[in-house]
PDB file of N, CA and C in Angstrom:
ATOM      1  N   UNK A   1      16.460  12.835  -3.939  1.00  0.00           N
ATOM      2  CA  UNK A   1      17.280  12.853  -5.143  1.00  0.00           C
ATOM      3  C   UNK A   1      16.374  12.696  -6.358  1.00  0.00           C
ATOM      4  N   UNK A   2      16.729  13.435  -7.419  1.00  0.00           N
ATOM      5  CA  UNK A   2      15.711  13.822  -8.597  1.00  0.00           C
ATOM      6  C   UNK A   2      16.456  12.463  -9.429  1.00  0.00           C
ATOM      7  N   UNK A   3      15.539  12.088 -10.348  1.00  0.00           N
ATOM      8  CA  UNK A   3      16.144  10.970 -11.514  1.00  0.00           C
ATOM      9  C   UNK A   3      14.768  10.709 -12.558  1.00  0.00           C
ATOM     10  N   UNK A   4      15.450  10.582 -13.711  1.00  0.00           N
ATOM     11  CA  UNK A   4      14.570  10.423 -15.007  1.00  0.00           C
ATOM     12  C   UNK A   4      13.916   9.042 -14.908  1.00  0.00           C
ATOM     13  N   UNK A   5      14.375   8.323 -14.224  1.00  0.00           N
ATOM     14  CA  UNK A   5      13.877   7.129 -14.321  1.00  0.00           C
ATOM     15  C   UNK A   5      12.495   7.064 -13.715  1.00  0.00           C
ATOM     16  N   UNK A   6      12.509   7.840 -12.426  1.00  0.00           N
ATOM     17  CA  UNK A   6      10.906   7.821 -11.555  1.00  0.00           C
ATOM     18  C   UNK A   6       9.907   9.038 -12.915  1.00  0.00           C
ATOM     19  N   UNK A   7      10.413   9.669 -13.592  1.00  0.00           N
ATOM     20  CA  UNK A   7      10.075  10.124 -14.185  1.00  0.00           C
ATOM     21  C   UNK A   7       8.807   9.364 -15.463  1.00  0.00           C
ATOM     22  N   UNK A   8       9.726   8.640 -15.515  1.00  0.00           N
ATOM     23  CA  UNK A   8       9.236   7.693 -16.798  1.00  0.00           C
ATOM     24  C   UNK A   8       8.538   6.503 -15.882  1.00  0.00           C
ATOM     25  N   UNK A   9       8.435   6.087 -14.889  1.00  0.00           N
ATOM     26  CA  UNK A   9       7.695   5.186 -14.589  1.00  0.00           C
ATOM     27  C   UNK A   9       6.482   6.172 -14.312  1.00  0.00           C
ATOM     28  N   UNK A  10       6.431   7.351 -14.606  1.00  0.00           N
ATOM     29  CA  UNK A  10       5.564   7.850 -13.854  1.00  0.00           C
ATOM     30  C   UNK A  10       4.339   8.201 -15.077  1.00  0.00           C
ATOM     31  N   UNK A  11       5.686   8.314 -16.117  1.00  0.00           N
ATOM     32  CA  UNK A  11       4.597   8.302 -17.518  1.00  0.00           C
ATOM     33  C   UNK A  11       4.281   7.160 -17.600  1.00  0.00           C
ATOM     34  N   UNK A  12       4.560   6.325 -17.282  1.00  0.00           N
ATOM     35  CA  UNK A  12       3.923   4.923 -17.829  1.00  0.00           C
ATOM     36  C   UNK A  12       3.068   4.381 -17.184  1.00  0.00           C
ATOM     37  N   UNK A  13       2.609   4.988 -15.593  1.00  0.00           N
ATOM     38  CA  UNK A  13       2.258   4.493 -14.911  1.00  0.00           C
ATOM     39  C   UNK A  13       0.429   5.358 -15.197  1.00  0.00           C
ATOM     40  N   UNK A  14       0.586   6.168 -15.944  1.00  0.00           N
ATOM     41  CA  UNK A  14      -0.263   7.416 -16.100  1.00  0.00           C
ATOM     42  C   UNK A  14      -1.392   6.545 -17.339  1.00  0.00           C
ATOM     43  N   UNK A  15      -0.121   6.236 -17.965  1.00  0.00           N
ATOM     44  CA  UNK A  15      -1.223   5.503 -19.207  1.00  0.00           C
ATOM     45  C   UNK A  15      -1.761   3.993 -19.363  1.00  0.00           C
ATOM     46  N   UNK A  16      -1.102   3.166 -18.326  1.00  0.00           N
ATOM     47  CA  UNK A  16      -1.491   2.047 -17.635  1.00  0.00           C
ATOM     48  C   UNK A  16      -3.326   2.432 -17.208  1.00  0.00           C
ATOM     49  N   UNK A  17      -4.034   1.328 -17.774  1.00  0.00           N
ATOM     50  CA  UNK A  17      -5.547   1.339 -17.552  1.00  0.00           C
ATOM     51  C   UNK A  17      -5.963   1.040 -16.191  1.00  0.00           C
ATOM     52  N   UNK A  18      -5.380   0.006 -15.812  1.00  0.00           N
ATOM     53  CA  UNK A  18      -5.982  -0.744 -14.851  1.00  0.00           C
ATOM     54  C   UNK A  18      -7.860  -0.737 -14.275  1.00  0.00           C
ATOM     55  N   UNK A  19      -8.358  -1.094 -15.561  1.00  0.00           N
ATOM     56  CA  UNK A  19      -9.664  -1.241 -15.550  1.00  0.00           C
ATOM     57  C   UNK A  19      -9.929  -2.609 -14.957  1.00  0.00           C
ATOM     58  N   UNK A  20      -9.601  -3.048 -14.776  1.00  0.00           N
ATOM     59  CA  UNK A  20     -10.177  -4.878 -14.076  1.00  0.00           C
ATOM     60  C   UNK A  20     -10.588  -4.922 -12.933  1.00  0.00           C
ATOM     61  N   UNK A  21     -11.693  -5.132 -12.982  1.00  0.00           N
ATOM     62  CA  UNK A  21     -13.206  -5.143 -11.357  1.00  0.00           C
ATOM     63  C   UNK A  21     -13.561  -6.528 -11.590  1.00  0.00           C
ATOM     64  N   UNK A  22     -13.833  -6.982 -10.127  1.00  0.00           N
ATOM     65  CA  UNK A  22     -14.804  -8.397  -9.816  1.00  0.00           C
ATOM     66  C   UNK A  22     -15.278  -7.742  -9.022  1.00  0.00           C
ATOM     67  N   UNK A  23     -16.470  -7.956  -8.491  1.00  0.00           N
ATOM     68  CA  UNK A  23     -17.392  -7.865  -6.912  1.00  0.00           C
ATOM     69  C   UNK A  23     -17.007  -8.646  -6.141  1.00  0.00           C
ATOM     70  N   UNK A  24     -17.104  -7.966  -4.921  1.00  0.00           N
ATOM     71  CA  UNK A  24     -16.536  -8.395  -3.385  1.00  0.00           C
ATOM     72  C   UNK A  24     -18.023  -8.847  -3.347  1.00  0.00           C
ATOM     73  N   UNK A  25     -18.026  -9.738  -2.353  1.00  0.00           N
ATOM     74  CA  UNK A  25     -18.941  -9.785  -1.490  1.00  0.00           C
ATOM     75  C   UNK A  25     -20.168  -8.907  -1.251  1.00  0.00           C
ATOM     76  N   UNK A  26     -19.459  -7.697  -1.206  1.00  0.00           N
ATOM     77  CA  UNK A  26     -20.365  -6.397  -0.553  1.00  0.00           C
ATOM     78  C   UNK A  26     -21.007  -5.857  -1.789  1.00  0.00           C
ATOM     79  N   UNK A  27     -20.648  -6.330  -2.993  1.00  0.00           N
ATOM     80  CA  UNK A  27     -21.096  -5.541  -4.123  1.00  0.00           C
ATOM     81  C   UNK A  27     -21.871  -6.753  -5.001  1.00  0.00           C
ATOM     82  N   UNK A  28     -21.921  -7.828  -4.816  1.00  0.00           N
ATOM     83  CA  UNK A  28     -23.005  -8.936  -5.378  1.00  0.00           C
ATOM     84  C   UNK A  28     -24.054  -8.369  -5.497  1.00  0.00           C
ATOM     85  N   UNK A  29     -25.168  -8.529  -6.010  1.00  0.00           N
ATOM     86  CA  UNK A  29     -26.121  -8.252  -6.243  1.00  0.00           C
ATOM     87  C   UNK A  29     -27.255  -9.768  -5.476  1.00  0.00           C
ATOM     88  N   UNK A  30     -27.839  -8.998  -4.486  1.00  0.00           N
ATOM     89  CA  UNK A  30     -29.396 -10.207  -4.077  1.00  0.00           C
ATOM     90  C   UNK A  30     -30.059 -11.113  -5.269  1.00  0.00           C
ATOM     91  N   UNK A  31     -31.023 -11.404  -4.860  1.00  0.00           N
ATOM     92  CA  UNK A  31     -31.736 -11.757  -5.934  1.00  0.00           C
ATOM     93  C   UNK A  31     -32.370 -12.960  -5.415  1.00  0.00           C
ATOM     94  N   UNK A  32     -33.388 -14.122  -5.615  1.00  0.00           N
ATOM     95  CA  UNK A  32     -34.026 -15.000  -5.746  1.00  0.00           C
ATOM     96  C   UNK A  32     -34.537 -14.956  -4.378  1.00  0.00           C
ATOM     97  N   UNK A  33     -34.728 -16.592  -3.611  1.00  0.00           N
ATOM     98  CA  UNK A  33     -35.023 -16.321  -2.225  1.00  0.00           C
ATOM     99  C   UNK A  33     -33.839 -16.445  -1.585  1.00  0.00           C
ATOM    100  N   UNK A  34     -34.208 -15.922  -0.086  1.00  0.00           N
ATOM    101  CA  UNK A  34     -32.985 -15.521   0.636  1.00  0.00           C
ATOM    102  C   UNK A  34     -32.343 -16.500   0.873  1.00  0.00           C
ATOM    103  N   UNK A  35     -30.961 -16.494   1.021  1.00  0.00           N
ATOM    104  CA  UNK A  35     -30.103 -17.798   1.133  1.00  0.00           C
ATOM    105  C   UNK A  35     -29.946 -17.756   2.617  1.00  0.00           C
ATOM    106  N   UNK A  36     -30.182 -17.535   3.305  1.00  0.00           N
ATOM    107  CA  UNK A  36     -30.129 -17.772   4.875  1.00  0.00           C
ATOM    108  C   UNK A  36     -30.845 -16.816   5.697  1.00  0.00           C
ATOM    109  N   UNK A  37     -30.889 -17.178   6.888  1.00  0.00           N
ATOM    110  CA  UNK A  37     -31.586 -15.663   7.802  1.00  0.00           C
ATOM    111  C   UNK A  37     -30.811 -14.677   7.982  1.00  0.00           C
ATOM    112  N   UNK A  38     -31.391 -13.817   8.187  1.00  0.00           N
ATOM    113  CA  UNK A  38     -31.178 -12.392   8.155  1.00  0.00           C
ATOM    114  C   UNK A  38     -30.449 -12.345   9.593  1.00  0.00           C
ATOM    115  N   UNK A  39     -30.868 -13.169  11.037  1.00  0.00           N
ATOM    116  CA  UNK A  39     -29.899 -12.764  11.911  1.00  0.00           C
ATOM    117  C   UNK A  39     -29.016 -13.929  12.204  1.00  0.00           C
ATOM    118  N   UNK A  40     -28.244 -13.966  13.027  1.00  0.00           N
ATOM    119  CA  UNK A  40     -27.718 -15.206  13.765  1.00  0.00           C
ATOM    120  C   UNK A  40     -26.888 -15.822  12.424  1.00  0.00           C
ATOM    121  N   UNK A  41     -26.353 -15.158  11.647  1.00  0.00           N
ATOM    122  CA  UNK A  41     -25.282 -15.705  10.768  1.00  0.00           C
ATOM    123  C   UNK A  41     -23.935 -15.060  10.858  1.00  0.00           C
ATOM    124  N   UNK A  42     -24.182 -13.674  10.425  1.00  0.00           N
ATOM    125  CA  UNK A  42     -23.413 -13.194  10.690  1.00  0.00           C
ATOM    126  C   UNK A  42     -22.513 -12.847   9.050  1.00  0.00           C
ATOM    127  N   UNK A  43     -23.103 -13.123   8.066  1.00  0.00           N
ATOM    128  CA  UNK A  43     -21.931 -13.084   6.732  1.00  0.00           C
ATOM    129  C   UNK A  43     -23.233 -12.939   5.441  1.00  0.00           C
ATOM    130  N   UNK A  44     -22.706 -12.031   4.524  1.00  0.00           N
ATOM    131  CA  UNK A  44     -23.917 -11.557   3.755  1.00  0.00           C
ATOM    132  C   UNK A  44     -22.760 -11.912   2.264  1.00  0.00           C
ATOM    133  N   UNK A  45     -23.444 -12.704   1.544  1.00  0.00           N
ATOM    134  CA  UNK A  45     -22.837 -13.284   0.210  1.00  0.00           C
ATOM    135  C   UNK A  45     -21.683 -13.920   0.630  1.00  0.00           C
ATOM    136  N   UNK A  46     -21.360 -15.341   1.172  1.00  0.00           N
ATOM    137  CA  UNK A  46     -19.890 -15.327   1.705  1.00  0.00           C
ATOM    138  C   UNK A  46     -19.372 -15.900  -0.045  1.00  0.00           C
ATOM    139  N   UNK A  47     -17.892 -15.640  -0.450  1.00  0.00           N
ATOM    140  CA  UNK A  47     -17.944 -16.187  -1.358  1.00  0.00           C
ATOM    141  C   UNK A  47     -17.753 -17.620  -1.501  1.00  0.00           C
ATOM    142  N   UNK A  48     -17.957 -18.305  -0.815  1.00  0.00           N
ATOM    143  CA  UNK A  48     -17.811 -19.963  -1.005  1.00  0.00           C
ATOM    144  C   UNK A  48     -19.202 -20.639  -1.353  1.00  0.00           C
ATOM    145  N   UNK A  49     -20.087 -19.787  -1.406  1.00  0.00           N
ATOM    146  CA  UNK A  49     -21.616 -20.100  -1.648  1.00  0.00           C
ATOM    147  C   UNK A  49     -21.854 -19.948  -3.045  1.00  0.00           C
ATOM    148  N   UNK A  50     -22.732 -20.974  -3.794  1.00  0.00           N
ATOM    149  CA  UNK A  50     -23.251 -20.379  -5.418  1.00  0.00           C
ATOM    150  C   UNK A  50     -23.315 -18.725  -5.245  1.00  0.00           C
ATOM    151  N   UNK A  51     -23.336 -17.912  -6.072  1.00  0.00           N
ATOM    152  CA  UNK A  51     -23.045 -16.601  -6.860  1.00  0.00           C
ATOM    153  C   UNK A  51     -22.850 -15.571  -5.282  1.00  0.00           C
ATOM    154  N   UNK A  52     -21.909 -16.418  -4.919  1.00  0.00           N
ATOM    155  CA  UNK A  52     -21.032 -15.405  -3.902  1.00  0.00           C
ATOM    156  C   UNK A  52     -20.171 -14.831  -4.048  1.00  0.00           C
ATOM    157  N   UNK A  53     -19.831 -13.482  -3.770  1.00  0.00           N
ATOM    158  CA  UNK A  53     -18.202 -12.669  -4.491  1.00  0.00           C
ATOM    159  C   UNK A  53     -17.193 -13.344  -4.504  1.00  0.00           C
ATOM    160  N   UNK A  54     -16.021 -12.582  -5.328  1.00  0.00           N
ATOM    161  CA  UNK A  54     -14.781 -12.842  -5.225  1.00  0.00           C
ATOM    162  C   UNK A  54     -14.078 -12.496  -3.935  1.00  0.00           C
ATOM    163  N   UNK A  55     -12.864 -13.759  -3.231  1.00  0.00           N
ATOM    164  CA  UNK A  55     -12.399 -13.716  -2.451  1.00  0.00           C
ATOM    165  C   UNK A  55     -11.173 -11.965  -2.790  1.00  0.00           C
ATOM    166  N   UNK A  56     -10.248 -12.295  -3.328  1.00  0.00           N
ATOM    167  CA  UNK A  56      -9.135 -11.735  -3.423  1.00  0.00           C
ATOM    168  C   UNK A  56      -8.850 -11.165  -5.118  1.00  0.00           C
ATOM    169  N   UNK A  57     -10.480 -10.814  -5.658  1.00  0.00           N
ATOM    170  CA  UNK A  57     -10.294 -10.575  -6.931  1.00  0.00           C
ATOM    171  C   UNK A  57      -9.787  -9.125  -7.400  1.00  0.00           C
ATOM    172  N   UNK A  58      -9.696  -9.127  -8.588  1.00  0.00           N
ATOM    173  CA  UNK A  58      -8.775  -7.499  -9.427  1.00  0.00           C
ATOM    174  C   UNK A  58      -9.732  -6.794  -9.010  1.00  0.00           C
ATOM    175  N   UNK A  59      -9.149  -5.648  -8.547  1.00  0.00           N
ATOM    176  CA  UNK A  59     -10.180  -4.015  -8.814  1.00  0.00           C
ATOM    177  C   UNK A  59      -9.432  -2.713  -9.452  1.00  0.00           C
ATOM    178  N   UNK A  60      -9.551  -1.916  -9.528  1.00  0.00           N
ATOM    179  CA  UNK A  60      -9.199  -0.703 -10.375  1.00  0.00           C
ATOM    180  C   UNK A  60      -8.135  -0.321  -9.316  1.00  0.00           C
ATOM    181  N   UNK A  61      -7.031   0.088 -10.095  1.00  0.00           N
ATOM    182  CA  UNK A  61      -5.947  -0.040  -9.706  1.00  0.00           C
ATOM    183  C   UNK A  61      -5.315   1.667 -10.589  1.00  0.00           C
ATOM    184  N   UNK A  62      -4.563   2.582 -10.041  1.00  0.00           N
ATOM    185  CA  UNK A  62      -3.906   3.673 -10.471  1.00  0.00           C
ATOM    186  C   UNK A  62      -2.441   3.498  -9.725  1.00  0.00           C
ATOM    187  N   UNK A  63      -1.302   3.301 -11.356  1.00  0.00           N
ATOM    188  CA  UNK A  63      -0.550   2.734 -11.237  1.00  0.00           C
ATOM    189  C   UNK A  63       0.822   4.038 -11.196  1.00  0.00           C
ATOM    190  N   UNK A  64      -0.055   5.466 -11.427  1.00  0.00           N
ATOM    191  CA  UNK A  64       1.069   6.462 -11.543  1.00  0.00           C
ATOM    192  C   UNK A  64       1.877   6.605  -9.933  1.00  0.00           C
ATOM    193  N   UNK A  65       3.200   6.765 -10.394  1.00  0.00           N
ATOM    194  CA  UNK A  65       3.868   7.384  -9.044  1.00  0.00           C
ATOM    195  C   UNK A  65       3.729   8.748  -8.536  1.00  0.00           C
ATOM    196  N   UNK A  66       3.742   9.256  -7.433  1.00  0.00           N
ATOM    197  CA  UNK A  66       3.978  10.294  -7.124  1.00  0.00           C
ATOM    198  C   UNK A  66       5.265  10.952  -7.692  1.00  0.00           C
ATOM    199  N   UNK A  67       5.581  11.614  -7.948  1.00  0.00           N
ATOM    200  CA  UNK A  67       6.528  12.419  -7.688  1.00  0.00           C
ATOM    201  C   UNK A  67       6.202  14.327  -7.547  1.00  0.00           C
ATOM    202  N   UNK A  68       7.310  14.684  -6.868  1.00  0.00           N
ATOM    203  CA  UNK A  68       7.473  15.867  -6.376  1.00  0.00           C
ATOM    204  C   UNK A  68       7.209  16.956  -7.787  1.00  0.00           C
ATOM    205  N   UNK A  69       6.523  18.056  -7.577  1.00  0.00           N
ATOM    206  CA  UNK A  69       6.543  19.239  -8.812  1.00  0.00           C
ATOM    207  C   UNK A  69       9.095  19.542  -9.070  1.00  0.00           C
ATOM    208  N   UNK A  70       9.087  19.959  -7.829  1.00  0.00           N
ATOM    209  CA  UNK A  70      10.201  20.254  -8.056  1.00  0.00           C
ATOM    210  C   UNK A  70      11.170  19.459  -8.475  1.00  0.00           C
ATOM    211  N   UNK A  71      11.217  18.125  -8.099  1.00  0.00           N
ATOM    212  CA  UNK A  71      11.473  16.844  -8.483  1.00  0.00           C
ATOM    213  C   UNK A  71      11.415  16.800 -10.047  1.00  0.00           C
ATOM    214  N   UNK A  72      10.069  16.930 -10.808  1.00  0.00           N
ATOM    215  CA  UNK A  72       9.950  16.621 -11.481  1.00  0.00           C
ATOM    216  C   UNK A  72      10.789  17.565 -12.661  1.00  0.00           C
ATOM    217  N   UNK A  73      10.432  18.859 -12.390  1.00  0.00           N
ATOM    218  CA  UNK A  73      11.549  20.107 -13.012  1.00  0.00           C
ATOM    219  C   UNK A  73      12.762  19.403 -13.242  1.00  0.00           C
ATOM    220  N   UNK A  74      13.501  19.551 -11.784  1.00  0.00           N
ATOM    221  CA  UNK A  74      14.904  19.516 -11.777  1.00  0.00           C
ATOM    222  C   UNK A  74      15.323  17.879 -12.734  1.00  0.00           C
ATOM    223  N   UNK A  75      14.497  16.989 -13.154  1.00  0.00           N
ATOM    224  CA  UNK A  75      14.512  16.059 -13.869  1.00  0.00           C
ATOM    225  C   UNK A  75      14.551  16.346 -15.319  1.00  0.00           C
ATOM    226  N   UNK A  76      13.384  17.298 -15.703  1.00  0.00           N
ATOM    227  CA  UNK A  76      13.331  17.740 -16.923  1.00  0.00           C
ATOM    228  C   UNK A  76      14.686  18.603 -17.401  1.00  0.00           C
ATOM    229  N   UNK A  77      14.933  19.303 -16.664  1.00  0.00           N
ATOM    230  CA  UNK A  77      16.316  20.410 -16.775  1.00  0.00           C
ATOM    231  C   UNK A  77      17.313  19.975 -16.765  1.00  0.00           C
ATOM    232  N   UNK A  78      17.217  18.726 -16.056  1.00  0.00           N
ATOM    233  CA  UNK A  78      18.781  17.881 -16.211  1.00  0.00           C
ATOM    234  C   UNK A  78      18.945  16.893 -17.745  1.00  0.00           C
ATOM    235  N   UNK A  79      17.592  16.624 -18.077  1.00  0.00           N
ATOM    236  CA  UNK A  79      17.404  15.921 -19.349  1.00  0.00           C
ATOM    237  C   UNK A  79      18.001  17.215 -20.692  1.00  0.00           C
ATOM    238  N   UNK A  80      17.474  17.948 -20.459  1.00  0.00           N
ATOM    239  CA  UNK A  80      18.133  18.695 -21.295  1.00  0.00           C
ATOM    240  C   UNK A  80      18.948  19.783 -21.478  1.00  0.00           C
ATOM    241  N   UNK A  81      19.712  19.615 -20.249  1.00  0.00           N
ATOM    242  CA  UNK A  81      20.846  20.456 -20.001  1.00  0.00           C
ATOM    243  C   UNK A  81      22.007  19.496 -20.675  1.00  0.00           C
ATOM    244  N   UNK A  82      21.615  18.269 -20.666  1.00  0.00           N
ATOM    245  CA  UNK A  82      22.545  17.319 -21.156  1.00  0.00           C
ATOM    246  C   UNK A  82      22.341  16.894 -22.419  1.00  0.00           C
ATOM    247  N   UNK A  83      21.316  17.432 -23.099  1.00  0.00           N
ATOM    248  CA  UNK A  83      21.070  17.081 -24.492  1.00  0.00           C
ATOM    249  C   UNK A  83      21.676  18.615 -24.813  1.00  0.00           C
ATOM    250  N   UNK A  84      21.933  19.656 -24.145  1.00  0.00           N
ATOM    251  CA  UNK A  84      22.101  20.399 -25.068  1.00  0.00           C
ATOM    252  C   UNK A  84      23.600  20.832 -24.602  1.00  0.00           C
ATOM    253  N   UNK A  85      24.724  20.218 -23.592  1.00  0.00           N
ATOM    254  CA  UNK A  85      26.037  19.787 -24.160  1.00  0.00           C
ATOM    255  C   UNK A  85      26.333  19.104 -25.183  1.00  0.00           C
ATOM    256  N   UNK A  86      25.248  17.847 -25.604  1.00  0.00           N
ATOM    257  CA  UNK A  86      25.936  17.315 -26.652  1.00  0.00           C
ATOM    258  C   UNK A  86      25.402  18.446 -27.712  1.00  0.00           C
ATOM    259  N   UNK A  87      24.696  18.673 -27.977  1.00  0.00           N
ATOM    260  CA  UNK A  87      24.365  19.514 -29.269  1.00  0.00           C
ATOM    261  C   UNK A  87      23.377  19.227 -29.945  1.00  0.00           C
ATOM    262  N   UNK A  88      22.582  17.983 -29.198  1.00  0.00           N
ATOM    263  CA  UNK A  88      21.168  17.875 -29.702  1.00  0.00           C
ATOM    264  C   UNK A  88      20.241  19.084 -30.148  1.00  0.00           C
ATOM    265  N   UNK A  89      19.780  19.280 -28.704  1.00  0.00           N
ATOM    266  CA  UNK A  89      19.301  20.518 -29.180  1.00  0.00           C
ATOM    267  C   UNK A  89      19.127  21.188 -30.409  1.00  0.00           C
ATOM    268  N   UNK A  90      20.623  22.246 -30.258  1.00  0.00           N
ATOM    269  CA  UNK A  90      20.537  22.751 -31.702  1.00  0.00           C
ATOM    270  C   UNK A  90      20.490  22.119 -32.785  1.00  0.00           C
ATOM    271  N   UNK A  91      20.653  20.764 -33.084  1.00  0.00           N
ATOM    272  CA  UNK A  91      21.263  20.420 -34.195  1.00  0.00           C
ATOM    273  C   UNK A  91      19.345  19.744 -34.682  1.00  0.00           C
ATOM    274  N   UNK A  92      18.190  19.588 -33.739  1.00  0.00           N
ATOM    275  CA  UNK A  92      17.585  19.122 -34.195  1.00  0.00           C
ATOM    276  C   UNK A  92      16.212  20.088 -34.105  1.00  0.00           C
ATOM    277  N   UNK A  93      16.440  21.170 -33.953  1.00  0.00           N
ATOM    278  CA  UNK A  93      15.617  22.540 -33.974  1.00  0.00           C
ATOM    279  C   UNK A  93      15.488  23.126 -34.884  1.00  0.00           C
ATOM    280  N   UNK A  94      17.203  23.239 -35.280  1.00  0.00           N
ATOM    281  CA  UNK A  94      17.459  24.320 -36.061  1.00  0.00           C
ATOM    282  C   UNK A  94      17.069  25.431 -36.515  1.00  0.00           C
ATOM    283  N   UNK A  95      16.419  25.693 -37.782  1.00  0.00           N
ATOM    284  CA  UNK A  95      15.495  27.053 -37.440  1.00  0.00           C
ATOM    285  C   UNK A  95      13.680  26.843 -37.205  1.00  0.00           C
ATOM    286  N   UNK A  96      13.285  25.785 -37.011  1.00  0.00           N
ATOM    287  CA  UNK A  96      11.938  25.675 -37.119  1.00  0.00           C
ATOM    288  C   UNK A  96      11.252  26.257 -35.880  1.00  0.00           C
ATOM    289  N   UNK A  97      11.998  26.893 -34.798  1.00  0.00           N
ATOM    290  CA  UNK A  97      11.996  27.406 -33.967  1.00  0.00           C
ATOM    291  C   UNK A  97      12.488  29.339 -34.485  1.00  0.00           C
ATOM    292  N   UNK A  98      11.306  29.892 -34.495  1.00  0.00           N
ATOM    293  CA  UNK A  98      11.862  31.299 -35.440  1.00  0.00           C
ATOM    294  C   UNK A  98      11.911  32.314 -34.465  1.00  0.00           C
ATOM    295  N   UNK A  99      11.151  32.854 -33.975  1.00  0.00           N
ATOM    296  CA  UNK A  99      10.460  34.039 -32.552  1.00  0.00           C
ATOM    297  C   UNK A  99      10.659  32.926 -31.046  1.00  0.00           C
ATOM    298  N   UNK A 100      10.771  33.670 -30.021  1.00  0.00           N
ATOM    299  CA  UNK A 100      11.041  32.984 -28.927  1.00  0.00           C
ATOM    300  C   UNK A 100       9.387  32.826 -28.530  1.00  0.00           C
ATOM    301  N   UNK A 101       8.571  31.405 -28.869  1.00  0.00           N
ATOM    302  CA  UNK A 101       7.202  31.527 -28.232  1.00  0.00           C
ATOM    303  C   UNK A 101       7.210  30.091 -27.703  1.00  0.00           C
ATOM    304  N   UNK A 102       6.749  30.471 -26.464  1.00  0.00           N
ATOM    305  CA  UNK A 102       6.770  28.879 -25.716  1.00  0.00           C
ATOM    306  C   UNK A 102       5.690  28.090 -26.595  1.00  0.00           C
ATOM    307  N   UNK A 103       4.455  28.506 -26.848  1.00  0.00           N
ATOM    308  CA  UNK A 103       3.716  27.623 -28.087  1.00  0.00           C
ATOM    309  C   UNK A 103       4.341  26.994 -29.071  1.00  0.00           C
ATOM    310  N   UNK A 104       5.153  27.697 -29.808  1.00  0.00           N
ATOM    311  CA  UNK A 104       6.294  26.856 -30.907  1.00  0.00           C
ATOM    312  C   UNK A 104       6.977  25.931 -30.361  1.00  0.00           C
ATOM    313  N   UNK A 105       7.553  26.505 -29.480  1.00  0.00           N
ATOM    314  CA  UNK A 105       8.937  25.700 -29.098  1.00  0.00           C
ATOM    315  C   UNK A 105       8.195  24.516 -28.144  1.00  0.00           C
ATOM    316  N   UNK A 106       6.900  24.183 -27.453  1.00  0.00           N
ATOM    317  CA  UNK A 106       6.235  22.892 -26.955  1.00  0.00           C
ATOM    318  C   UNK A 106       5.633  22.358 -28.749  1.00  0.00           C
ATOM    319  N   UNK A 107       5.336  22.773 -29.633  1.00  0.00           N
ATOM    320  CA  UNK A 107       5.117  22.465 -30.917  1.00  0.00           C
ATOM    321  C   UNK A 107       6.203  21.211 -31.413  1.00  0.00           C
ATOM    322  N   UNK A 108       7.389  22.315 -31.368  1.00  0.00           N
ATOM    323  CA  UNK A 108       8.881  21.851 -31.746  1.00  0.00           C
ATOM    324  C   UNK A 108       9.343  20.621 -30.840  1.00  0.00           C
ATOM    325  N   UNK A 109       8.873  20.324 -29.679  1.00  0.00           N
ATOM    326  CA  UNK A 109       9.379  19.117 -28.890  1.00  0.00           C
ATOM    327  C   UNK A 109       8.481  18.074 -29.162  1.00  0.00           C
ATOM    328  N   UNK A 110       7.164  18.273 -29.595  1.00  0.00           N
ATOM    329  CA  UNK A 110       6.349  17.020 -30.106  1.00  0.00           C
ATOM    330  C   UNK A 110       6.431  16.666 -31.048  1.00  0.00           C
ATOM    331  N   UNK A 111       7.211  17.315 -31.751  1.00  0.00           N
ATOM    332  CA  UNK A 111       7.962  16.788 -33.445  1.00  0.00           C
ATOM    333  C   UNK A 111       8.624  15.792 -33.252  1.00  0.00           C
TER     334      UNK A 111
END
């Protein structure tokens, strides 16, 4: 079932950053002398150690939904099949829309 609502989470989900990184474990960086031996441990940066990773920290995150191409149509077409019973449409076009050119008329909707 098509709906404007997955629509719009989907724009919102598009422009949502979700830039926020910590290092795991696996992505610490070495450095000084070695903090334990190399065999018979078994755990490389654990984080409970001085400058050991984050357990359960933020990473980059993409927050858009899927939705369907056809989905997404039959959403758009219903949005303004119903703006243009009421009379939106025409009433807020009017003539600034002159020649039938899809360039204008995507012009005319970012107005």
């Amino acid at each position: 079932m098509f709906s404007n609502e997955d629509n719009i989470v989907d724009d919102i989900g598009l422009n949502a950053s979700g830039t926020a990184s910590t290092p795991t474990r696996a992505e610490v960086r070495g450095g000084r002398k070695k903090p334990f031996p190399q065999k018979k441990v078994g755990r490389a940066r654990p984080p409970l150690r001085p400058e050991g990773g984050i357990v359960f920290g933020l990473k980059r995150h993409d927050w858009s939904a899927k939705i369907n191409k056809k989905e997404k149509r039959l959403a758009i077409l219903t949005a303004l099949a119903g703006a243009a019973v009421n009379g939106i449409m025409v009433e807020e076009f009017g003539d600034e829309v002159g020649k039938p050119s899809t360039k204008d008329f995507i012009e005319a909707l970012k107005r």
